[in-house]
Protein backbone atom coordinates (compact mmCIF):
# COMPACT_ATOMS: atom_id res chain seq x y z
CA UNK A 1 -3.26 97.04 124.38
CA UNK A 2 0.38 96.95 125.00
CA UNK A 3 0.81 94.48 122.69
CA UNK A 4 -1.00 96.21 119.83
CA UNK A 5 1.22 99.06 120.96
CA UNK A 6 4.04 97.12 120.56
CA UNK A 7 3.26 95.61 117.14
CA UNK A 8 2.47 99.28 115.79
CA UNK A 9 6.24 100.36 117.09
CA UNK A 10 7.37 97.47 115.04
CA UNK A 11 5.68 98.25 111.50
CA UNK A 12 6.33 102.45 112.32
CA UNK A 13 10.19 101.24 112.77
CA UNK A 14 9.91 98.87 109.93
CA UNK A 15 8.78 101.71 107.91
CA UNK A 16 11.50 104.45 109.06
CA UNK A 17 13.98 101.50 108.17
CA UNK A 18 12.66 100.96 105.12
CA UNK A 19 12.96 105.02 104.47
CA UNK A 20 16.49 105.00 105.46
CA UNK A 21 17.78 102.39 103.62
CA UNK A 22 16.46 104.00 100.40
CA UNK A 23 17.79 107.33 101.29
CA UNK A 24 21.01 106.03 101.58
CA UNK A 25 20.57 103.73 98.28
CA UNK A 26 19.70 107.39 96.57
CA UNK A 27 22.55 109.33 98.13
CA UNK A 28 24.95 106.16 96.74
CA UNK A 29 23.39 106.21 93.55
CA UNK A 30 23.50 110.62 93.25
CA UNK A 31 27.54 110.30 93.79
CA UNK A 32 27.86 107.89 90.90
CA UNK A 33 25.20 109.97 88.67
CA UNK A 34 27.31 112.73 89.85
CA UNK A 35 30.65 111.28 88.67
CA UNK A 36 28.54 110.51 84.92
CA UNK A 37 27.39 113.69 84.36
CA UNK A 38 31.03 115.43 85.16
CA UNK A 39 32.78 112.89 82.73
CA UNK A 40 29.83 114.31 80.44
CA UNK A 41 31.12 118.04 80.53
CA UNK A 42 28.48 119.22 83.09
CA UNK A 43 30.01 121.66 85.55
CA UNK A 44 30.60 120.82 89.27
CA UNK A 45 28.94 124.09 89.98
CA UNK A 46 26.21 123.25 87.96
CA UNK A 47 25.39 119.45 90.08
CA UNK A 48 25.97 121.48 93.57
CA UNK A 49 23.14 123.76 92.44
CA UNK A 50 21.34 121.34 90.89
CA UNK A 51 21.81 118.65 93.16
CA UNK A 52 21.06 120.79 97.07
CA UNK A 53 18.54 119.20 99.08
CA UNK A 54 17.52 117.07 96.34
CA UNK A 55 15.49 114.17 97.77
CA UNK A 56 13.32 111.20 96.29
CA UNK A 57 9.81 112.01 95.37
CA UNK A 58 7.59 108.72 96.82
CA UNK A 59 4.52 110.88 94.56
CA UNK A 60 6.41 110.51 91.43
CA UNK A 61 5.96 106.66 91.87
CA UNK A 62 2.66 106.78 92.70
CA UNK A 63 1.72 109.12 89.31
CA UNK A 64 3.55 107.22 87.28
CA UNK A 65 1.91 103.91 87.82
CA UNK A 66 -1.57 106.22 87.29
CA UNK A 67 -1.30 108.58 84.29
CA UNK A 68 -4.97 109.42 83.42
CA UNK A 69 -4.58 108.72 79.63
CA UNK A 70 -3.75 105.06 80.47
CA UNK A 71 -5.36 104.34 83.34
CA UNK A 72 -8.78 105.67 83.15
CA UNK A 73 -11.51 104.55 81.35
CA UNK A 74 -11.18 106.31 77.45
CA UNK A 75 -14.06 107.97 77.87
CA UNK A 76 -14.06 109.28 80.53
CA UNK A 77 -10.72 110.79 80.29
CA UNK A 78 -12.45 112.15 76.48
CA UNK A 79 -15.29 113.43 78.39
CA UNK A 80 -12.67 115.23 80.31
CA UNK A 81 -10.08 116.73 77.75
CA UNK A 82 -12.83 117.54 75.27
CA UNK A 83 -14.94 119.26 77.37
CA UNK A 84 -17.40 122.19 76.94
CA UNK A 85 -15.59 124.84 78.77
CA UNK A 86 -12.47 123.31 77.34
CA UNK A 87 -13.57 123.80 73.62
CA UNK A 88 -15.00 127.39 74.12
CA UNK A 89 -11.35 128.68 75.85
CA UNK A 90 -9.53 127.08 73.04
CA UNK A 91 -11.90 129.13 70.31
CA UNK A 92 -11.18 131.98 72.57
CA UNK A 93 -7.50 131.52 72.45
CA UNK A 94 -7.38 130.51 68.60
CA UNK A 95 -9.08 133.42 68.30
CA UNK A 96 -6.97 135.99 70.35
CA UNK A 97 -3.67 134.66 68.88
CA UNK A 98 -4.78 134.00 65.78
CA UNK A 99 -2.13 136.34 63.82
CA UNK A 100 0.77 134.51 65.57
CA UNK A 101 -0.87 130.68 65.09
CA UNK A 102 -0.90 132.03 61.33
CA UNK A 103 2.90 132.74 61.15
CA UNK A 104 3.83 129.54 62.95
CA UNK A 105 1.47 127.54 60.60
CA UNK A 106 2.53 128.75 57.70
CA UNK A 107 6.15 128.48 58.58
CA UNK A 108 6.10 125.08 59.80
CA UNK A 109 2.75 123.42 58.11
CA UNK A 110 1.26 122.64 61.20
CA UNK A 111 -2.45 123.62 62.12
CA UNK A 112 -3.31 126.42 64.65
CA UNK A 113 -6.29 124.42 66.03
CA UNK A 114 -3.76 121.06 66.47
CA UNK A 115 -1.56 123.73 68.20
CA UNK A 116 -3.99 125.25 70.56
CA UNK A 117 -5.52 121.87 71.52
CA UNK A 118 -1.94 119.93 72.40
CA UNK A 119 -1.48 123.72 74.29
CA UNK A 120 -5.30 123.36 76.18
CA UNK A 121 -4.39 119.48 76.76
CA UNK A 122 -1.08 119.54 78.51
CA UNK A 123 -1.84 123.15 80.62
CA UNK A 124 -4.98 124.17 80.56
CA UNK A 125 -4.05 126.96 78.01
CA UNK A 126 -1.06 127.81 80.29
CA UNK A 127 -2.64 127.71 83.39
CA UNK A 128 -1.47 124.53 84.97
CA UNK A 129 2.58 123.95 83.98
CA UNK A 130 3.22 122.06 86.81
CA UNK A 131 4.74 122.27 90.26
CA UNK A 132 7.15 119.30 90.37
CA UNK A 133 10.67 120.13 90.82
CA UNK A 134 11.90 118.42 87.69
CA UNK A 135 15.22 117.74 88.69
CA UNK A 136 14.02 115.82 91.57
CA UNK A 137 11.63 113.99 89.83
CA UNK A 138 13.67 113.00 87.39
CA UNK A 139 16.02 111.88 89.84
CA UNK A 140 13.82 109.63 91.37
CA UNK A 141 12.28 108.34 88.28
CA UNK A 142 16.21 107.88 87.04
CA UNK A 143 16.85 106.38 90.30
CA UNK A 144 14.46 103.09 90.48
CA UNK A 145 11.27 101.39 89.09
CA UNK A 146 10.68 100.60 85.25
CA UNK A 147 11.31 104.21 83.64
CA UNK A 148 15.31 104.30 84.78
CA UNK A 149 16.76 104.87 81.37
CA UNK A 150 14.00 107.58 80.46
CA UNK A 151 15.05 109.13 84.46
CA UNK A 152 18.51 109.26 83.57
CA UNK A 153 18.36 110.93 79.80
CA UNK A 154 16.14 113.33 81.19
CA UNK A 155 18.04 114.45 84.07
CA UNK A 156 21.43 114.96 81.90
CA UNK A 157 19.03 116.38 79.70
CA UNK A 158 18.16 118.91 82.43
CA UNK A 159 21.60 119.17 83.96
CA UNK A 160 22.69 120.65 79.95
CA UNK A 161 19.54 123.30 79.91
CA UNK A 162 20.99 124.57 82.72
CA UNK A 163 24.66 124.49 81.99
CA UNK A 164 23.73 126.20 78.36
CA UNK A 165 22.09 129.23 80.24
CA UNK A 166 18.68 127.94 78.70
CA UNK A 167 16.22 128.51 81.14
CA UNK A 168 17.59 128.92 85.61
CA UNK A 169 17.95 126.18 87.71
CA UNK A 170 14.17 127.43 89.67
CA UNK A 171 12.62 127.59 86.47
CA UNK A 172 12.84 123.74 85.89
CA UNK A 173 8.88 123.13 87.65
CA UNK A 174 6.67 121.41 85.70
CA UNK A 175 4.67 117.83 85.61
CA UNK A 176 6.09 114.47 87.90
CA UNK A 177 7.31 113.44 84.49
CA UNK A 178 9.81 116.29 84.32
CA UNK A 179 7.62 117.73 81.28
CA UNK A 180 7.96 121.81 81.28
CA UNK A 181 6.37 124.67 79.92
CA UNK A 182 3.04 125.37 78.09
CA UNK A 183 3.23 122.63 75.98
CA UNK A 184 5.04 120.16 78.22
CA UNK A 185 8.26 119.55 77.06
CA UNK A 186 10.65 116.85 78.10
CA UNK A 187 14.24 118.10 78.77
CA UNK A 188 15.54 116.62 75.41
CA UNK A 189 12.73 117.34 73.45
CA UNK A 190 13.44 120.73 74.36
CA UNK A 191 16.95 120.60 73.39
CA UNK A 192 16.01 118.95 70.22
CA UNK A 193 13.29 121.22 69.18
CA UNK A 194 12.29 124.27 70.94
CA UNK A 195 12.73 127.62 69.22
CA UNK A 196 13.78 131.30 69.42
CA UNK A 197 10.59 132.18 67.75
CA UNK A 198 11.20 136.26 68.09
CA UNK A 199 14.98 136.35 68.12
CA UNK A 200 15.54 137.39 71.68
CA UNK A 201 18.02 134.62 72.57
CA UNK A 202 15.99 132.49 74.40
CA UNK A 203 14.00 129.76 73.42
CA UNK A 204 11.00 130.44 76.52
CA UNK A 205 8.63 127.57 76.29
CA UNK A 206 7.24 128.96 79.71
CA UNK A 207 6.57 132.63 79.33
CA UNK A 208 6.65 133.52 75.13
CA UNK A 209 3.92 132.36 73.39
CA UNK A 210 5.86 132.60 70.25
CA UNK A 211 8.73 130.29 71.36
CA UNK A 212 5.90 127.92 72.98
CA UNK A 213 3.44 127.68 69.44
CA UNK A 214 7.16 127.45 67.40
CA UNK A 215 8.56 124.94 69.50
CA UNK A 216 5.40 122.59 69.48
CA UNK A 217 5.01 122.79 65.52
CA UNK A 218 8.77 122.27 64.99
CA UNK A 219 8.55 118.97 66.91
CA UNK A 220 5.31 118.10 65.53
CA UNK A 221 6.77 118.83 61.46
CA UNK A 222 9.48 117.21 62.53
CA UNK A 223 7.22 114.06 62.96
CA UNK A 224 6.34 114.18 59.63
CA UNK A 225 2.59 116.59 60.37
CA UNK A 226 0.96 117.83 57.52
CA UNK A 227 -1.51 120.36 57.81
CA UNK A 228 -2.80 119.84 54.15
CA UNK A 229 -3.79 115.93 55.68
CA UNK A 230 -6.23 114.78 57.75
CA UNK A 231 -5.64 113.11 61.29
CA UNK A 232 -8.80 110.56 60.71
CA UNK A 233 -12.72 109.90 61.36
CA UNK A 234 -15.08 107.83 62.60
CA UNK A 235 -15.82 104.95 60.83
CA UNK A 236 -18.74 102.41 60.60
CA UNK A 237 -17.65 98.70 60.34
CA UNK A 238 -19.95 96.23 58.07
CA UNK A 239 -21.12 93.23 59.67
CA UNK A 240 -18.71 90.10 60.37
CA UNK A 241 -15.51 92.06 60.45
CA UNK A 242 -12.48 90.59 60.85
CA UNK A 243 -11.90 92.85 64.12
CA UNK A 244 -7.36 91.21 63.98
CA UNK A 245 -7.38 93.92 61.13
CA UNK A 246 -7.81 96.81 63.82
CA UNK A 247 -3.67 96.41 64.04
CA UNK A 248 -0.99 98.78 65.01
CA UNK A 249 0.97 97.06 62.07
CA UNK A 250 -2.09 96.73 59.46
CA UNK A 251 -1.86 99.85 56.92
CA UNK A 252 -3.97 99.45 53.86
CA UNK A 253 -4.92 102.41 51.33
CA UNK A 254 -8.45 103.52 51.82
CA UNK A 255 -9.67 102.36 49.04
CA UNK A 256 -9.23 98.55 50.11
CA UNK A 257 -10.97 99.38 53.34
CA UNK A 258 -13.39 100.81 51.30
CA UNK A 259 -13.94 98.12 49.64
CA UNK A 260 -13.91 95.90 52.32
CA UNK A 261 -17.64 97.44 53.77
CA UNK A 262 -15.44 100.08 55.93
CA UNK A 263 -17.87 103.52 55.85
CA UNK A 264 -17.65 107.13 57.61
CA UNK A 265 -20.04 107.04 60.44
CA UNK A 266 -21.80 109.81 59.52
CA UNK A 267 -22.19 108.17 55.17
CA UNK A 268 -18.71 109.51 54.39
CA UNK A 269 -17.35 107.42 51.35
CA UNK A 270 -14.04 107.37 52.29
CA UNK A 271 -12.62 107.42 48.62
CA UNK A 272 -14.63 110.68 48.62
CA UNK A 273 -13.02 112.38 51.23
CA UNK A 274 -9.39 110.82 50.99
CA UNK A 275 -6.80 109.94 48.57
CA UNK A 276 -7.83 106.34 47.25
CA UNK A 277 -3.96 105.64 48.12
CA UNK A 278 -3.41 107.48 51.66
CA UNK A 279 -2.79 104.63 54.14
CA UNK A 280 -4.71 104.18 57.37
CA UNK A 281 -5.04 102.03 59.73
CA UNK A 282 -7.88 101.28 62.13
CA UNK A 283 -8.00 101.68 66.07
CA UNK A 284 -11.08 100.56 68.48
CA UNK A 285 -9.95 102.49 71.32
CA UNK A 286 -12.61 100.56 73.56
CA UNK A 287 -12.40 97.15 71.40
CA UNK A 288 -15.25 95.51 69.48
CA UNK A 289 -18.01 97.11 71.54
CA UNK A 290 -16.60 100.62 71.04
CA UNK A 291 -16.40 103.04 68.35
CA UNK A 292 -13.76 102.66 65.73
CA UNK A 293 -11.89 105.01 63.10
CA UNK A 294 -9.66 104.93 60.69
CA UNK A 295 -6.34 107.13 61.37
CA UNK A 296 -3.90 108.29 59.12
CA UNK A 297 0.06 109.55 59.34
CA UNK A 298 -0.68 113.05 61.12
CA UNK A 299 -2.76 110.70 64.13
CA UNK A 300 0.90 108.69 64.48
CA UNK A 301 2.82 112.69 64.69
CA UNK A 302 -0.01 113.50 67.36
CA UNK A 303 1.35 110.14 69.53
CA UNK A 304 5.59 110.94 68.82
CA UNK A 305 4.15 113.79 71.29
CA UNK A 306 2.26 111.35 73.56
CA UNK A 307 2.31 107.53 72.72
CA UNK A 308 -1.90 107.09 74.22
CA UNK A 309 -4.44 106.76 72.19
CA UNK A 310 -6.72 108.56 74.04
CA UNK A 311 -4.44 111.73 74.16
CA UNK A 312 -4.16 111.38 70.47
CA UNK A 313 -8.04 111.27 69.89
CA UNK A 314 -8.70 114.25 72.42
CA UNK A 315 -5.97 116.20 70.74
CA UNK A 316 -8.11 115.36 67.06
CA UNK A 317 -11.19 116.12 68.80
CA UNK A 318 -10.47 118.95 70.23
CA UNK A 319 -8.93 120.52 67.09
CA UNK A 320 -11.99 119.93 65.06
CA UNK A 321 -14.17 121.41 67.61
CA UNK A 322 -12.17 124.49 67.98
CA UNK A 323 -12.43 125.11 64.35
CA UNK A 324 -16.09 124.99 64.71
CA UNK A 325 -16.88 121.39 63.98
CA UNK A 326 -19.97 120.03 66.09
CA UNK A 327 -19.23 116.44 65.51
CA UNK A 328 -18.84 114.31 68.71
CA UNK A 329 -18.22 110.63 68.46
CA UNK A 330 -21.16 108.81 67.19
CA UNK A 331 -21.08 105.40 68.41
CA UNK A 332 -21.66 104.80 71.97
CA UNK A 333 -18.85 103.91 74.53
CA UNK A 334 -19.37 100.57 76.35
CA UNK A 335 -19.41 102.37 79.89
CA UNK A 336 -20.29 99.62 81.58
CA UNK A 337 -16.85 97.80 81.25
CA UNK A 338 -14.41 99.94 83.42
CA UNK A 339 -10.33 99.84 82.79
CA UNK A 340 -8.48 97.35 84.42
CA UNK A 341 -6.54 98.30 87.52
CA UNK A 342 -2.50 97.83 87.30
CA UNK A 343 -2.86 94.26 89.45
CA UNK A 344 -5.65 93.62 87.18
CA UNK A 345 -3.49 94.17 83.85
CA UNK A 346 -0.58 92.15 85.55
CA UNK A 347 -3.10 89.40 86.52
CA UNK A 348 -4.41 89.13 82.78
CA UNK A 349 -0.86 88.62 81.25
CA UNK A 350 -0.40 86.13 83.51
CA UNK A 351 -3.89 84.28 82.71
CA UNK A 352 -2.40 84.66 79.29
CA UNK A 353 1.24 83.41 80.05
CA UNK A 354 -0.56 80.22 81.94
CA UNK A 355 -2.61 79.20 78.90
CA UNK A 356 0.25 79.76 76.60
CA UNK A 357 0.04 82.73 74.90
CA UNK A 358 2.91 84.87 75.86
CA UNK A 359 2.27 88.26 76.55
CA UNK A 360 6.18 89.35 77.35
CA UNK A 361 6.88 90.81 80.61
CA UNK A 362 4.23 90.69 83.19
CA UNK A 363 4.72 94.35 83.98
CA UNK A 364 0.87 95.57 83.61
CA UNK A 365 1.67 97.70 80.49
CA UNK A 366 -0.93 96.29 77.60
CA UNK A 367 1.45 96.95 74.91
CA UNK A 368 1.77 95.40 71.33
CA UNK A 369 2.64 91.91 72.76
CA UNK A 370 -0.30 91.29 75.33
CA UNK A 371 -2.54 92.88 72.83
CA UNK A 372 -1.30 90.07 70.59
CA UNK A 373 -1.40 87.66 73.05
CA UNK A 374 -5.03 88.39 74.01
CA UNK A 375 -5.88 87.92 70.01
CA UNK A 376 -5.01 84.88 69.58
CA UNK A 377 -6.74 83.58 72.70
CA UNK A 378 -10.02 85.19 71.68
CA UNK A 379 -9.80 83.57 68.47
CA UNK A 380 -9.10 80.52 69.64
CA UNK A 381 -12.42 80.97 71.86
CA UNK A 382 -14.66 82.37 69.68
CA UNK A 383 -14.66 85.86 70.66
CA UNK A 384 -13.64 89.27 68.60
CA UNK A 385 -10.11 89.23 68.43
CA UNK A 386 -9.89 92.82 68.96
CA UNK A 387 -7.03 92.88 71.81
CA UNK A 388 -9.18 94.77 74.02
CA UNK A 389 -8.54 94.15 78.24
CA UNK A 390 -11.43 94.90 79.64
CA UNK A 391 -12.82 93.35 83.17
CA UNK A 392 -15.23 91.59 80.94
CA UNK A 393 -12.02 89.38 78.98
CA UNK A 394 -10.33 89.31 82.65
CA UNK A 395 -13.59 87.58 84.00
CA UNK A 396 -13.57 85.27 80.74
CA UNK A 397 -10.10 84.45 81.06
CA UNK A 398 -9.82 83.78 84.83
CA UNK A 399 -12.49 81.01 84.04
């Protein structure tokens, strides 16, 4: 007993060490941020306020290695952000605000129902903003791990709303990310984008609903949105497709899918509905076994504001079904292949990187290079080369 005592002591100590040491690192590292940001023309009264009792936030780490949009399974997170009771509030609200939505739609061509869906997405319709203190989770994003450089803009981007009277050093809560306000903003977006909507002085993304619906359309115009375009549908895919043309860098105009056997779901001809020439590409969200569609430029505006998929689909979704649409995806998701885990993801790059197909960093993110990767090794095996990781292609590959 003594001994397990003593070996307990050991790992507690360890720990409180380990604690320590990093404390100090993040005091070290603060001065020198400190010194940055003052050659940058922020105030030495604003870093004191800013700055006071500022300490790392170990939960920041932990969220950030699990956002919900990339690390849950697509539909379940869909079955989540386009739910029932969230569809009803968001007719409610498009209804109860439609003279303002009008305004801000016709000033900045960007529709109400894309507006109230990013605004039921990212707080619940203004009921969940957030409780992080964004300075210190910035801090501590800016301070270690793989999201430094997006850390240390953020912060300075901070440190400046402050310093320009924008918004009070207490108001800065929001999500672990350092995102603000009803419709999430990241410090620079907001200096970037966010507008007086009624003239008052202030551009209040977290109590004027004016500033908040301006501010989101600005950014989302400013990605090129088009509220006279469509985001997308479902599509049906004929039989023996060539699944490599479901590519991030594959835009053809919809009358060569067309012709190429590419339907709506639902017996939409797609040179019907669209411009023959509007370019699209296709996604399978949940690879060959999964439902596919066929996006177009206002789905790539929808992901400037979020770069996942799945937030970019629930955002579509949810739009259409707050203007009254009753469509729901068609084609069944395979439910009975879950998400890989983040030691999972890192152990199928490295299957890849051992058979030689190089994925890029092993780092767990599936980005454009492991989805690559994973192609051409399910090509060269006889499977769908639709860059899908799945537990299924883990299992495959680790044989």
């Amino acid at each position: 007993m003594k001994q397990l005592i003593a070996v307990f002591g050991i790992v507690a100590m360890t720990a409180l060490q380990t604690v320590a040491a990093q404390t100090g690192d993040f005091e070290e590292w603060l001065k020198g941020f400190r010194a940055e940001a003052m050659a940058a023309g922020i105030e030495k009264s604003v870093l004191d306020e800013a700055f006071a009792g500022v300490a790392i936030n170990q939960r920041v780490y932990e969220l950030n290695e699990n956002q919900p949009e990339f690390s849950r399974a697509i539909w379940d997170y869909l079955d989540s952000a386009v739910s029932e009771t969230r569809i009803e509030k968001g007719r409610t609200m498009l209804a109860e605000h439609r003279s303002l939505l009008t305004q801000i739609e016709s000033a900045y061509g960007v529709n109400a129902e894309i507006l109230v869906a990013i605004w039921g997405l990212e707080s619940s319709y203004g009921r969940i903003m957030g409780d992080h203190d964004a300075i210190a989770a910035l801090a501590t994003l800016a301070f270690e791990g793989r999201r430094t450089g997006y850390g240390r803009s953020q912060l300075m981007g901070a440190l400046k709303i402050i310093q320009n009277g924008y918004a009070s050093r207490d108001q800065l809560r929001g999500s672990w990310a350092g995102a603000m306000g009803h419709t999430q903003f990241i410090p620079t977006t907001y200096l970037a984008y966010a507008i007086d909507h009624d003239g008052d002085g202030k551009r209040d993304i977290w109590n004027n609903l004016g500033d908040v619906f301006a501010s989101t359309a600005n950014y989302l115009s400013a990605s090129k949105f088009k509220s006279d375009e469509s985001w997308g549908l479902e599509v049906r895919l004929p039989a023996g497709f060539d699944y490599a043309l479901a590519d991030a860098s594959i835009r053809k105009p919809v009358v060569e899918w067309a012709a190429g056997g590419v339907e709506g779901v639902r017996g939409d001809r797609l040179f019907e509905r669209f411009d023959p020439n509007a370019r699209g590409r296709l996604i399978l969200p949940a690879g060959a076994k999964g439902p596919a569609f066929l996006v177009f430029g206002n789905f790539g505006s929808i992901l400037k504001y979020n770069r996942s998929t799945a937030y970019a689909l629930a955002v579509a979704m949810l739009s259409e079904r707050g203007a009254g649409s009753d469509h729901s995806v068609v084609a069944a998701w395979p439910r009975e292949d879950q998400p890989l885990s983040l030691e999972q993801r890192k152990s199928l790059q490295q299957a890849l990187k051992d058979r030689g197909y190089d994925p890029g960093p092993v780092d767990g993110i599936i980005g454009a290079g492991t989805k690559a990767a994973l192609r051409r090794w399910q090509a060269a095996n006889g499977l769908p080369a639709d860059g899908y990781a799945s537990t299924t292609v883990l299992s495959a590959l680790m044989r």
